[in-house]
PDB file of N, CA and C in Angstrom:
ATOM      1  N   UNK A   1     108.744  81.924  95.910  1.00  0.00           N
ATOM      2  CA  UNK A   1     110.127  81.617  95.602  1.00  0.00           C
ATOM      3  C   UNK A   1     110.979  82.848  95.929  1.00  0.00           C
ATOM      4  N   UNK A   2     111.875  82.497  96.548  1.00  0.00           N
ATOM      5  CA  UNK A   2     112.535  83.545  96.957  1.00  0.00           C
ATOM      6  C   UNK A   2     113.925  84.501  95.576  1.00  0.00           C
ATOM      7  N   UNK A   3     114.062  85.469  95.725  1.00  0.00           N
ATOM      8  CA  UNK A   3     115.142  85.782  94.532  1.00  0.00           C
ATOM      9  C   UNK A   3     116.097  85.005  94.614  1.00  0.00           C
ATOM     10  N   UNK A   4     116.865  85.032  95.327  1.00  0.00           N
ATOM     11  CA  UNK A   4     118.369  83.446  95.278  1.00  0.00           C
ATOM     12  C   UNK A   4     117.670  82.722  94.587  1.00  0.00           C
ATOM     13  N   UNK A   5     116.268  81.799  95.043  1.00  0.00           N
ATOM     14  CA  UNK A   5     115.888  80.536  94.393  1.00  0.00           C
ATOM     15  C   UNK A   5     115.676  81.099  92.650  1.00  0.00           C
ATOM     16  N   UNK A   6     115.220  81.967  92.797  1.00  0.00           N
ATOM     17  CA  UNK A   6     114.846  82.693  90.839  1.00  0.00           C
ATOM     18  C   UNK A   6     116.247  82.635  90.357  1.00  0.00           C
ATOM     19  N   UNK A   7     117.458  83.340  90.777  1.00  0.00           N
ATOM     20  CA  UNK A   7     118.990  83.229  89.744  1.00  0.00           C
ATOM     21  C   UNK A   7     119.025  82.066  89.510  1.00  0.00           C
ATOM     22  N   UNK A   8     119.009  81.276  90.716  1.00  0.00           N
ATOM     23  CA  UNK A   8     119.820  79.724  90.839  1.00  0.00           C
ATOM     24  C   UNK A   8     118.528  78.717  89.486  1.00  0.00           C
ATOM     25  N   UNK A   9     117.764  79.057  89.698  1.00  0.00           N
ATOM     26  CA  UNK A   9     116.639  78.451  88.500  1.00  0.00           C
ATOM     27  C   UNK A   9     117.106  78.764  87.361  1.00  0.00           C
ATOM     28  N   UNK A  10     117.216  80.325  86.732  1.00  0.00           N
ATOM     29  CA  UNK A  10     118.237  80.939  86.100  1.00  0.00           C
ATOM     30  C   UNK A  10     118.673  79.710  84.556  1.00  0.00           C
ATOM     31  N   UNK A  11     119.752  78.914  84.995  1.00  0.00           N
ATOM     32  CA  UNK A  11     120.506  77.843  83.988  1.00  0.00           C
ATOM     33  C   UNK A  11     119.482  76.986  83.467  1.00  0.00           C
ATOM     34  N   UNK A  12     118.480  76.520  84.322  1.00  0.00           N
ATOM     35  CA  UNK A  12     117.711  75.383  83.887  1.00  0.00           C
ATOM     36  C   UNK A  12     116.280  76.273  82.673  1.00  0.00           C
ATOM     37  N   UNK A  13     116.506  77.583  82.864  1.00  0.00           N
ATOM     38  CA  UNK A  13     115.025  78.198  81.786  1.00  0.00           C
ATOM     39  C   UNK A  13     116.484  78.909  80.748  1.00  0.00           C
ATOM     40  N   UNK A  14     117.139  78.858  80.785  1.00  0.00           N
ATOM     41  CA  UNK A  14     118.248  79.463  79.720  1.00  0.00           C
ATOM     42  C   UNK A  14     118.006  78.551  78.618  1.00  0.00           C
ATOM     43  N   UNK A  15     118.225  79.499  77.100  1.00  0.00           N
ATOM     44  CA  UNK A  15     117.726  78.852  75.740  1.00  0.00           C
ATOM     45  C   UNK A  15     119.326  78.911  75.329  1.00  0.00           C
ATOM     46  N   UNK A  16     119.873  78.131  75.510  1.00  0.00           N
ATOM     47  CA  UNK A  16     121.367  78.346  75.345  1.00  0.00           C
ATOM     48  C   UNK A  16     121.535  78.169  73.836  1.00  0.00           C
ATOM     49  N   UNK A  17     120.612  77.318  72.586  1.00  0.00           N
ATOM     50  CA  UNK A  17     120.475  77.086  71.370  1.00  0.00           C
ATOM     51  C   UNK A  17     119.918  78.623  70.766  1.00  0.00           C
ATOM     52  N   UNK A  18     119.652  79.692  71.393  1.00  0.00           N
ATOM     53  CA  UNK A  18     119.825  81.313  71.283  1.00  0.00           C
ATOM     54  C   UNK A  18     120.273  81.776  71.092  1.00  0.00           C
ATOM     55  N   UNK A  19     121.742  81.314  72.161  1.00  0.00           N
ATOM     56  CA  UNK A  19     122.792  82.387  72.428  1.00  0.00           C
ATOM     57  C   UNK A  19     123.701  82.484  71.939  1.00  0.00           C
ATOM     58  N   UNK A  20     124.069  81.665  70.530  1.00  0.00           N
ATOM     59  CA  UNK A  20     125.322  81.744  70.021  1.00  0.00           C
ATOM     60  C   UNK A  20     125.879  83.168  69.473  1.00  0.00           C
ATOM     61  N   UNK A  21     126.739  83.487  70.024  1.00  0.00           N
ATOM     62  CA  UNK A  21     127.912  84.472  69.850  1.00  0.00           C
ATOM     63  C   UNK A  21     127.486  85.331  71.143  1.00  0.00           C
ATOM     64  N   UNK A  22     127.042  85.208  71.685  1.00  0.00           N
ATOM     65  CA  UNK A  22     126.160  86.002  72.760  1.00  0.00           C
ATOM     66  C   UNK A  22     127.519  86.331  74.227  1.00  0.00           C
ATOM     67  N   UNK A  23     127.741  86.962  74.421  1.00  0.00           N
ATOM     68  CA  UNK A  23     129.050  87.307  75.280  1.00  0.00           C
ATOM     69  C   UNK A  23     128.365  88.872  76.653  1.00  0.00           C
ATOM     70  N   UNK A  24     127.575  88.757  77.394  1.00  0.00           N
ATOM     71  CA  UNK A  24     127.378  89.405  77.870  1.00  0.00           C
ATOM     72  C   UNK A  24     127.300  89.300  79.405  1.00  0.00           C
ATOM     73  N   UNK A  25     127.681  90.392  80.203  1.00  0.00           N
ATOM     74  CA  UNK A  25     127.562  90.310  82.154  1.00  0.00           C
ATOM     75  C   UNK A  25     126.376  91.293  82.440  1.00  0.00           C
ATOM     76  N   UNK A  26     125.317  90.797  83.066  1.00  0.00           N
ATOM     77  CA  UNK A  26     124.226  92.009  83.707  1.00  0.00           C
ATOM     78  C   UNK A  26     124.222  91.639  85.231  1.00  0.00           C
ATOM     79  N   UNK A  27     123.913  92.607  85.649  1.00  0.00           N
ATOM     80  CA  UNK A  27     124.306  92.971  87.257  1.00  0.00           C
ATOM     81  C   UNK A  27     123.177  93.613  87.485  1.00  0.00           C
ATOM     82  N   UNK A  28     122.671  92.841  88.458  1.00  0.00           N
ATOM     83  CA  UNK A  28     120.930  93.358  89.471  1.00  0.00           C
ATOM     84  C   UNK A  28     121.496  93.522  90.626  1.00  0.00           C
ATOM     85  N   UNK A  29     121.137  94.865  90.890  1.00  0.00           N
ATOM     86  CA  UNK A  29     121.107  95.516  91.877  1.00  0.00           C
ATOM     87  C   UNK A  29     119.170  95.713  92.905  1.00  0.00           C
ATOM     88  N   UNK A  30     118.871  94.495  93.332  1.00  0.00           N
ATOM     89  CA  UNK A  30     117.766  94.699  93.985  1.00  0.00           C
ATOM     90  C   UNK A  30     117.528  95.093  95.288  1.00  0.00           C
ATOM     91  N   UNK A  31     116.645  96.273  95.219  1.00  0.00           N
ATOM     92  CA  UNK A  31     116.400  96.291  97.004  1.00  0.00           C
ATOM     93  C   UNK A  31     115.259  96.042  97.442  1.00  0.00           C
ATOM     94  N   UNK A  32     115.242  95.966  99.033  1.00  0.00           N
ATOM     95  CA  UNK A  32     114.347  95.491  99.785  1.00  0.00           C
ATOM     96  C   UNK A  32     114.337  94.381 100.143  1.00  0.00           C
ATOM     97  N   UNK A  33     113.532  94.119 100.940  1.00  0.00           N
ATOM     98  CA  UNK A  33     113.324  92.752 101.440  1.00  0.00           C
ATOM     99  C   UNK A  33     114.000  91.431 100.563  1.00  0.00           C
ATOM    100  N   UNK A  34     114.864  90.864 101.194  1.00  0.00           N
ATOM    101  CA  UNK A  34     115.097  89.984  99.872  1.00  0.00           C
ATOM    102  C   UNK A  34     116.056  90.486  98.510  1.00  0.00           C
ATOM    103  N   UNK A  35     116.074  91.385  98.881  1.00  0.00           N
ATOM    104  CA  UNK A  35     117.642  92.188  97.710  1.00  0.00           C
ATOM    105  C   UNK A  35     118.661  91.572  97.731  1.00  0.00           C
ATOM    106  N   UNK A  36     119.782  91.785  96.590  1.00  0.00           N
ATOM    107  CA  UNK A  36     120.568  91.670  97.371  1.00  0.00           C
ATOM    108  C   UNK A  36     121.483  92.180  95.535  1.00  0.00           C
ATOM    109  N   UNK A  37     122.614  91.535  95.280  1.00  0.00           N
ATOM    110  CA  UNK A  37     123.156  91.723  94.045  1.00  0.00           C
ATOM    111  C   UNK A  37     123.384  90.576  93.514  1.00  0.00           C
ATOM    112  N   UNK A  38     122.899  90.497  92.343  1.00  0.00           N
ATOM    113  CA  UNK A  38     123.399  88.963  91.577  1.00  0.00           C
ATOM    114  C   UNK A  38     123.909  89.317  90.135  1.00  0.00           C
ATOM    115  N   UNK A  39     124.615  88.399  89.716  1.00  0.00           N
ATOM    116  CA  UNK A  39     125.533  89.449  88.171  1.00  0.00           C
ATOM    117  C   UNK A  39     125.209  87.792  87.671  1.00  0.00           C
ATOM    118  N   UNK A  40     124.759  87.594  86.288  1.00  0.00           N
ATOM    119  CA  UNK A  40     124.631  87.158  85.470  1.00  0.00           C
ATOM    120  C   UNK A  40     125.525  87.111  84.345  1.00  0.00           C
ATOM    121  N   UNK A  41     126.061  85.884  83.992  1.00  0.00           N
ATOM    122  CA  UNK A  41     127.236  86.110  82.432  1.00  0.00           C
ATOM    123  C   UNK A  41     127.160  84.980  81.570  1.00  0.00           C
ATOM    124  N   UNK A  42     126.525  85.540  80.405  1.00  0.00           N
ATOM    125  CA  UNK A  42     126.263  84.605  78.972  1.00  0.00           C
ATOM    126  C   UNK A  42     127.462  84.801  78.524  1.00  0.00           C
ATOM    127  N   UNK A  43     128.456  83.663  78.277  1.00  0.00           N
ATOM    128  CA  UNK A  43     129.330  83.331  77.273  1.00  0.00           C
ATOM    129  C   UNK A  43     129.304  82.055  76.551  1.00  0.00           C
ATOM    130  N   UNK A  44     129.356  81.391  75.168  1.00  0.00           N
ATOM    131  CA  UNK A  44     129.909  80.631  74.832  1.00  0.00           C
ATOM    132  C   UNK A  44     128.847  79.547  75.034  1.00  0.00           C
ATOM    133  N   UNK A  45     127.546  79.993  74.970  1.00  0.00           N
ATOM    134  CA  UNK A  45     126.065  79.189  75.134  1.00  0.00           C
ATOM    135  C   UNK A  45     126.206  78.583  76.539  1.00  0.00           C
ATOM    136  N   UNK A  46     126.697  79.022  77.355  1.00  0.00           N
ATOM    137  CA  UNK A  46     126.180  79.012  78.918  1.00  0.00           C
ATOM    138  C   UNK A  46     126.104  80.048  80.240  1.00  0.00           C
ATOM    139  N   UNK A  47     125.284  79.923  80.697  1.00  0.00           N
ATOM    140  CA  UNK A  47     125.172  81.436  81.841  1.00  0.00           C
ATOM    141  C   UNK A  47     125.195  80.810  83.076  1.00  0.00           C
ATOM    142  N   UNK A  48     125.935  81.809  83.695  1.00  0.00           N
ATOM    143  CA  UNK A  48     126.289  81.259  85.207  1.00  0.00           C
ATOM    144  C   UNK A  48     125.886  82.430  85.974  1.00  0.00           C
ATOM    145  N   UNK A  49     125.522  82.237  87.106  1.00  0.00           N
ATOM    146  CA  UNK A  49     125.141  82.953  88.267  1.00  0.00           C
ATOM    147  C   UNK A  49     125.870  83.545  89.349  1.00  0.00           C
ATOM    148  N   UNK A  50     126.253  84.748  89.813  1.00  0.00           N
ATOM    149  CA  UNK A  50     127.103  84.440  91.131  1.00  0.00           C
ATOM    150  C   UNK A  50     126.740  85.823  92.017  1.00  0.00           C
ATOM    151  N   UNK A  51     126.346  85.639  93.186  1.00  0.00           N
ATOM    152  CA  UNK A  51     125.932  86.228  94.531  1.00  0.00           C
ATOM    153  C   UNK A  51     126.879  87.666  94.100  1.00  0.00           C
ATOM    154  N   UNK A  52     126.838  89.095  94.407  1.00  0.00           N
ATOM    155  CA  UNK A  52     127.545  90.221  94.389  1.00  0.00           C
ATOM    156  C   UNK A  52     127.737  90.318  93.228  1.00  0.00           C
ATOM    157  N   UNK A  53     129.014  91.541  92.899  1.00  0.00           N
ATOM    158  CA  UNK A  53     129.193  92.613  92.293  1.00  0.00           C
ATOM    159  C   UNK A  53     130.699  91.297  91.030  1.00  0.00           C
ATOM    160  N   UNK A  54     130.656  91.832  90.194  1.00  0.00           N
ATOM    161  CA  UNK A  54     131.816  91.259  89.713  1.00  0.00           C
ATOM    162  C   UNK A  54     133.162  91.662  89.328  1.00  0.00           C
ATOM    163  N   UNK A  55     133.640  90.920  88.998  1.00  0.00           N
ATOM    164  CA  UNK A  55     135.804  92.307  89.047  1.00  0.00           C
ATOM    165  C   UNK A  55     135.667  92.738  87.927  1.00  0.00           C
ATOM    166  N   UNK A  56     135.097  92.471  86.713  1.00  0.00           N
ATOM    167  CA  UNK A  56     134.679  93.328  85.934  1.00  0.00           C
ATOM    168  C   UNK A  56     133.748  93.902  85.306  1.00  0.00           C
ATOM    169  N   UNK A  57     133.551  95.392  85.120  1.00  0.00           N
ATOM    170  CA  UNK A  57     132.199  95.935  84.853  1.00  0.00           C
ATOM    171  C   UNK A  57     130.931  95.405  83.946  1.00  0.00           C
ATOM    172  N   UNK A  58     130.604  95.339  84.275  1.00  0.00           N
ATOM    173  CA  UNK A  58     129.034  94.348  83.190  1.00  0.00           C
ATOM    174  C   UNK A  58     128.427  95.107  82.195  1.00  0.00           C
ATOM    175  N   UNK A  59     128.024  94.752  81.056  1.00  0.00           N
ATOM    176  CA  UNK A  59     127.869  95.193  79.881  1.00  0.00           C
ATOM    177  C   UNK A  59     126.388  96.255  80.822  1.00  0.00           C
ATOM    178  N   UNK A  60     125.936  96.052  81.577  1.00  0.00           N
ATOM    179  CA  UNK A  60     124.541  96.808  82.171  1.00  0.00           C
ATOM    180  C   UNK A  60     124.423  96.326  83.368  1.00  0.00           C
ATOM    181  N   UNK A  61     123.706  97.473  84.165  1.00  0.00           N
ATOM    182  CA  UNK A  61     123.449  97.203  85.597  1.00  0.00           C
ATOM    183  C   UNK A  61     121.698  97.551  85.281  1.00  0.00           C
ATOM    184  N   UNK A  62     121.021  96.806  86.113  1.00  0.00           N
ATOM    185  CA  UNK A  62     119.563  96.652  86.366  1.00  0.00           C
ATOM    186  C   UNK A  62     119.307  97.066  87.623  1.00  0.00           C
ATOM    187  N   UNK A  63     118.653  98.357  88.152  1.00  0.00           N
ATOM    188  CA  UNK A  63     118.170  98.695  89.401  1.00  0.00           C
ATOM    189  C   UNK A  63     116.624  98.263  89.412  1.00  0.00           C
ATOM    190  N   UNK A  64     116.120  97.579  90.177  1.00  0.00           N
ATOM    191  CA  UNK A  64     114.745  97.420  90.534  1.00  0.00           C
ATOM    192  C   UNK A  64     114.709  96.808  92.271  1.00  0.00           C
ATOM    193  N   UNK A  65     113.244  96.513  92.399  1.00  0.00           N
ATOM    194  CA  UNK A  65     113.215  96.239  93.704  1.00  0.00           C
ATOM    195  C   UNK A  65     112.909  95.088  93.681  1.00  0.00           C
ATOM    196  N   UNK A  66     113.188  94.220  94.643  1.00  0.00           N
ATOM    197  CA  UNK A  66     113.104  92.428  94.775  1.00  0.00           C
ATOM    198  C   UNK A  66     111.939  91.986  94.859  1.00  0.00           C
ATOM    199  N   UNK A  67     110.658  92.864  94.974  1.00  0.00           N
ATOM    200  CA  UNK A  67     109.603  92.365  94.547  1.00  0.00           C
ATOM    201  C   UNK A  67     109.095  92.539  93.249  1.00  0.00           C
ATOM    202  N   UNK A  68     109.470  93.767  92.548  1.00  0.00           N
ATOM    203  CA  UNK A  68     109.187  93.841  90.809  1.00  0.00           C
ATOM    204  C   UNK A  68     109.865  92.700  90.185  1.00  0.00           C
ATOM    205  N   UNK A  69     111.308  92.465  90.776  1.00  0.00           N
ATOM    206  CA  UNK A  69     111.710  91.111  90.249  1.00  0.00           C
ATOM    207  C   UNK A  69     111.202  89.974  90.293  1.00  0.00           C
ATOM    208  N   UNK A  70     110.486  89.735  91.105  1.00  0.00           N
ATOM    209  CA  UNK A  70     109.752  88.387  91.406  1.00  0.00           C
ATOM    210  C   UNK A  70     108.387  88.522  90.733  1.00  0.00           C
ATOM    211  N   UNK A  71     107.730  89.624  90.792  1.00  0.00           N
ATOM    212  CA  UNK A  71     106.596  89.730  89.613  1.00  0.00           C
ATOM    213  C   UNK A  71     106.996  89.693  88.140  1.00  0.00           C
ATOM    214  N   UNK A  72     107.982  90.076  87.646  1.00  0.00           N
ATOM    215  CA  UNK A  72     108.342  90.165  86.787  1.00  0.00           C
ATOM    216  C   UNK A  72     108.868  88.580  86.054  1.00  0.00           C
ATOM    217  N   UNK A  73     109.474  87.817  87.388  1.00  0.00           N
ATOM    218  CA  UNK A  73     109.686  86.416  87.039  1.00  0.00           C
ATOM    219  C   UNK A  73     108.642  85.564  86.701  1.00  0.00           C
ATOM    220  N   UNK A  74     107.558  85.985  87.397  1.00  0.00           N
ATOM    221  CA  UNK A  74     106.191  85.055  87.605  1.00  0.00           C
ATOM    222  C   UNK A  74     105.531  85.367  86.414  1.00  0.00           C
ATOM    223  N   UNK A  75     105.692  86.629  85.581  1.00  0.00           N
ATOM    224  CA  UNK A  75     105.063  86.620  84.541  1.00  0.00           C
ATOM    225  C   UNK A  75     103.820  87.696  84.849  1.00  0.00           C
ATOM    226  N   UNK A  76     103.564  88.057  85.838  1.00  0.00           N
ATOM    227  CA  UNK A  76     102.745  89.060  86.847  1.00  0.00           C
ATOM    228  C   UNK A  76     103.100  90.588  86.540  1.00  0.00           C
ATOM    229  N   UNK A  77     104.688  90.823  86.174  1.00  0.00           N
ATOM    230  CA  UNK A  77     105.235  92.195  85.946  1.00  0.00           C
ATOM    231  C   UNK A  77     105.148  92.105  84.353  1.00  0.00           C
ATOM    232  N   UNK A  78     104.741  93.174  83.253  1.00  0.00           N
ATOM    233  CA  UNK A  78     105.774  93.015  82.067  1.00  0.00           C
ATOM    234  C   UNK A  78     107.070  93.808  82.232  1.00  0.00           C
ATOM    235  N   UNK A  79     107.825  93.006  81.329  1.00  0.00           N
ATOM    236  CA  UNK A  79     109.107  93.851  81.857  1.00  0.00           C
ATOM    237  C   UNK A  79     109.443  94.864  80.901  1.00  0.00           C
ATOM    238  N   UNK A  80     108.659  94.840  79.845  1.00  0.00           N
ATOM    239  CA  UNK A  80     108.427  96.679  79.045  1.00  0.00           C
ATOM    240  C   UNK A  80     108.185  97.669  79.790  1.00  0.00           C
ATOM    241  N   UNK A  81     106.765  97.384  80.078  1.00  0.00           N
ATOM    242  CA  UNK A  81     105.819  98.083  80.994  1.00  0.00           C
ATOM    243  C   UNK A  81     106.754  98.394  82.232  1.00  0.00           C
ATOM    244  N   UNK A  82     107.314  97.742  82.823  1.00  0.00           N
ATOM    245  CA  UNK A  82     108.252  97.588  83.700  1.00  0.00           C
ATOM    246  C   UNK A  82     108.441  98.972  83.499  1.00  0.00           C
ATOM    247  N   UNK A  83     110.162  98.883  82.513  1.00  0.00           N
ATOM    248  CA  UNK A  83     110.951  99.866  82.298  1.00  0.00           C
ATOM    249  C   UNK A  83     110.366 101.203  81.851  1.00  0.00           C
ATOM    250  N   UNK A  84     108.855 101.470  81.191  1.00  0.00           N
ATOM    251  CA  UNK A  84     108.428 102.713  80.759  1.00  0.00           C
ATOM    252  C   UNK A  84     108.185 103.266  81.946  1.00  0.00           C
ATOM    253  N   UNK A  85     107.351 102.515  82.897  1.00  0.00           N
ATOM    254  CA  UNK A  85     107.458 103.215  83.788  1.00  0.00           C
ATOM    255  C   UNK A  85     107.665 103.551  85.667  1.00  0.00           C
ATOM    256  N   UNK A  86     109.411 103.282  84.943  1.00  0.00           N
ATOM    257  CA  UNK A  86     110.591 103.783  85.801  1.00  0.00           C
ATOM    258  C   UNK A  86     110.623 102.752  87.170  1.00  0.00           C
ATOM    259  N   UNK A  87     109.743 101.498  87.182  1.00  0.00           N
ATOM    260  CA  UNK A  87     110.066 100.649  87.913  1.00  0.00           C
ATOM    261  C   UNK A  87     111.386  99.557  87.886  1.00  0.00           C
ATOM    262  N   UNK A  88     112.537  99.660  86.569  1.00  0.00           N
ATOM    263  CA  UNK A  88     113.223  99.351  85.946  1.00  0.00           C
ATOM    264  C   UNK A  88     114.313 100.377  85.323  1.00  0.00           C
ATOM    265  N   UNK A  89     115.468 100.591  86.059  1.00  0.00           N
ATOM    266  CA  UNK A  89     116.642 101.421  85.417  1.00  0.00           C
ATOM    267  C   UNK A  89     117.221 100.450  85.194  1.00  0.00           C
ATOM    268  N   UNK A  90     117.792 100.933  83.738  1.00  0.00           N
ATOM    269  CA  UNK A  90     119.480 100.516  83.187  1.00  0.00           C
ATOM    270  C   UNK A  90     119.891 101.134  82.993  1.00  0.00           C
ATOM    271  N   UNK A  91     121.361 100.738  83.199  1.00  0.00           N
ATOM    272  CA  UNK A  91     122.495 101.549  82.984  1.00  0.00           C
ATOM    273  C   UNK A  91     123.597 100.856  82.636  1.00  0.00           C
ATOM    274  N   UNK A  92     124.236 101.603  81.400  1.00  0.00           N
ATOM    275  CA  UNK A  92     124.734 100.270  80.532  1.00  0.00           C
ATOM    276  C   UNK A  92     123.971 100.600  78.944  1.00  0.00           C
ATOM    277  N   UNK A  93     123.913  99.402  78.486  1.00  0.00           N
ATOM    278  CA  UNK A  93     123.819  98.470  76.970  1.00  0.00           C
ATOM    279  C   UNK A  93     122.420  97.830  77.458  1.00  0.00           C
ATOM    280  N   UNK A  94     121.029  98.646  77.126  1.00  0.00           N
ATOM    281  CA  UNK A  94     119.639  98.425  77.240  1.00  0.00           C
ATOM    282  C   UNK A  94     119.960  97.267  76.148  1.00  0.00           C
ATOM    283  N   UNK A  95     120.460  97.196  75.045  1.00  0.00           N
ATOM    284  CA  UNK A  95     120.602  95.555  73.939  1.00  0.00           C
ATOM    285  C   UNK A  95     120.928  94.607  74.887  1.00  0.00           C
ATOM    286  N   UNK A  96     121.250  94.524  75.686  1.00  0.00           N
ATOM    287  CA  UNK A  96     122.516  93.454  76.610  1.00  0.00           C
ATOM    288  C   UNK A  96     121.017  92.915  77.448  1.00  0.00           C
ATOM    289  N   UNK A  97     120.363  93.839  77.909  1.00  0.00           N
ATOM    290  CA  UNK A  97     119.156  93.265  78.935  1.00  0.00           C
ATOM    291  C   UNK A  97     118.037  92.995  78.001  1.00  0.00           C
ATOM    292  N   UNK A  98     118.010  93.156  77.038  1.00  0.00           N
ATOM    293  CA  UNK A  98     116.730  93.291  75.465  1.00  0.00           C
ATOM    294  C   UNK A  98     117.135  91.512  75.652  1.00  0.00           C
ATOM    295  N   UNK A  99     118.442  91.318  75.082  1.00  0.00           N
ATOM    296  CA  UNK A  99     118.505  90.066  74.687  1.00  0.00           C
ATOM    297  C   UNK A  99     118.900  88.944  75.978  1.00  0.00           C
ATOM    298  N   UNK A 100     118.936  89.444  76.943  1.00  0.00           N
ATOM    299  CA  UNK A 100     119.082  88.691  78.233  1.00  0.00           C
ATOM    300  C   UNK A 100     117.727  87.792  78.684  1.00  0.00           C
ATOM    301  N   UNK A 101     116.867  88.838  78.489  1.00  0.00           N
ATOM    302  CA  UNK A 101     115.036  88.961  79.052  1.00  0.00           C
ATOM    303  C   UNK A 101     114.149  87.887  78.087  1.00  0.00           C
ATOM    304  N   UNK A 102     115.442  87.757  76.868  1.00  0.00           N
ATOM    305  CA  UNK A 102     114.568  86.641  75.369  1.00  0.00           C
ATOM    306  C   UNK A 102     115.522  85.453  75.858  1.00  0.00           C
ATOM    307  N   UNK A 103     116.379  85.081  76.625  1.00  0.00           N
ATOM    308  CA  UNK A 103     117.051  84.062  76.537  1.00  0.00           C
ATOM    309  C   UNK A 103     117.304  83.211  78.057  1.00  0.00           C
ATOM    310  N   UNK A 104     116.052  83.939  79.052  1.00  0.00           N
ATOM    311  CA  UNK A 104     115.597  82.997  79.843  1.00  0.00           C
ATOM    312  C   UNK A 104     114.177  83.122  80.223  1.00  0.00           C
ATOM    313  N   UNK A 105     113.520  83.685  78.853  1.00  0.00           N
ATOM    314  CA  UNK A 105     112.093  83.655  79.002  1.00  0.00           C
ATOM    315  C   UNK A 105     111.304  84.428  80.108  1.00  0.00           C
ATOM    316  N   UNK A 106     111.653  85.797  80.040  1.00  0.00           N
ATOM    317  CA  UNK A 106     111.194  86.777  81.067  1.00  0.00           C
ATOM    318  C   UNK A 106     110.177  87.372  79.878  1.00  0.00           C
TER     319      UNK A 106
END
């Protein structure tokens, strides 16, 4: 599955009965093969997806590479393990991606 196909999946694994009061934008910044930028935004028990950067700054930006992302989707990466070690920067509100990662089952 390609990353586009993983965001766009995205709405349909969202626990939107989670997210109440939940108001947050995260922004992946992936490279390599298949990179690209996708910004994510929980408001109001629904999350939407959209290709690039957004007009306003996101509660956290996520640097990784488009294949840790896709292991990480598959359940293949943990995404603790991930971030200890340094295959996973944030920058930003680490709470914002804590509770992002519980509310589409990463």
């Amino acid at each position: 599955m390609s990353v586009s196909e993983l965001f766009n999946s995205m709405p349909s694994r969202f626990q939107a009965d989670k997210a109440a009061g939940a108001d947050m934008g995260i922004l992946f910044n992936l490279s390599g093969d298949d990179g690209g930028q996708y910004f994510v935004n929980i408001n109001d028990g629904k999350l939407d997806v959209s290709e690039g950067a957004p007009a306003a700054s996101p509660n956290a930006t996520v640097n990784m590479t488009a294949e840790d992302f896709k292991a990480m989707s598959s359940g293949s990466l943990n995404p603790m393990m991930a971030f200890m070690t340094g295959k996973i920067k944030v920058d930003g509100d680490l709470n914002s991606v804590m509770k992002f990662q519980s509310l589409v089952g990463f």
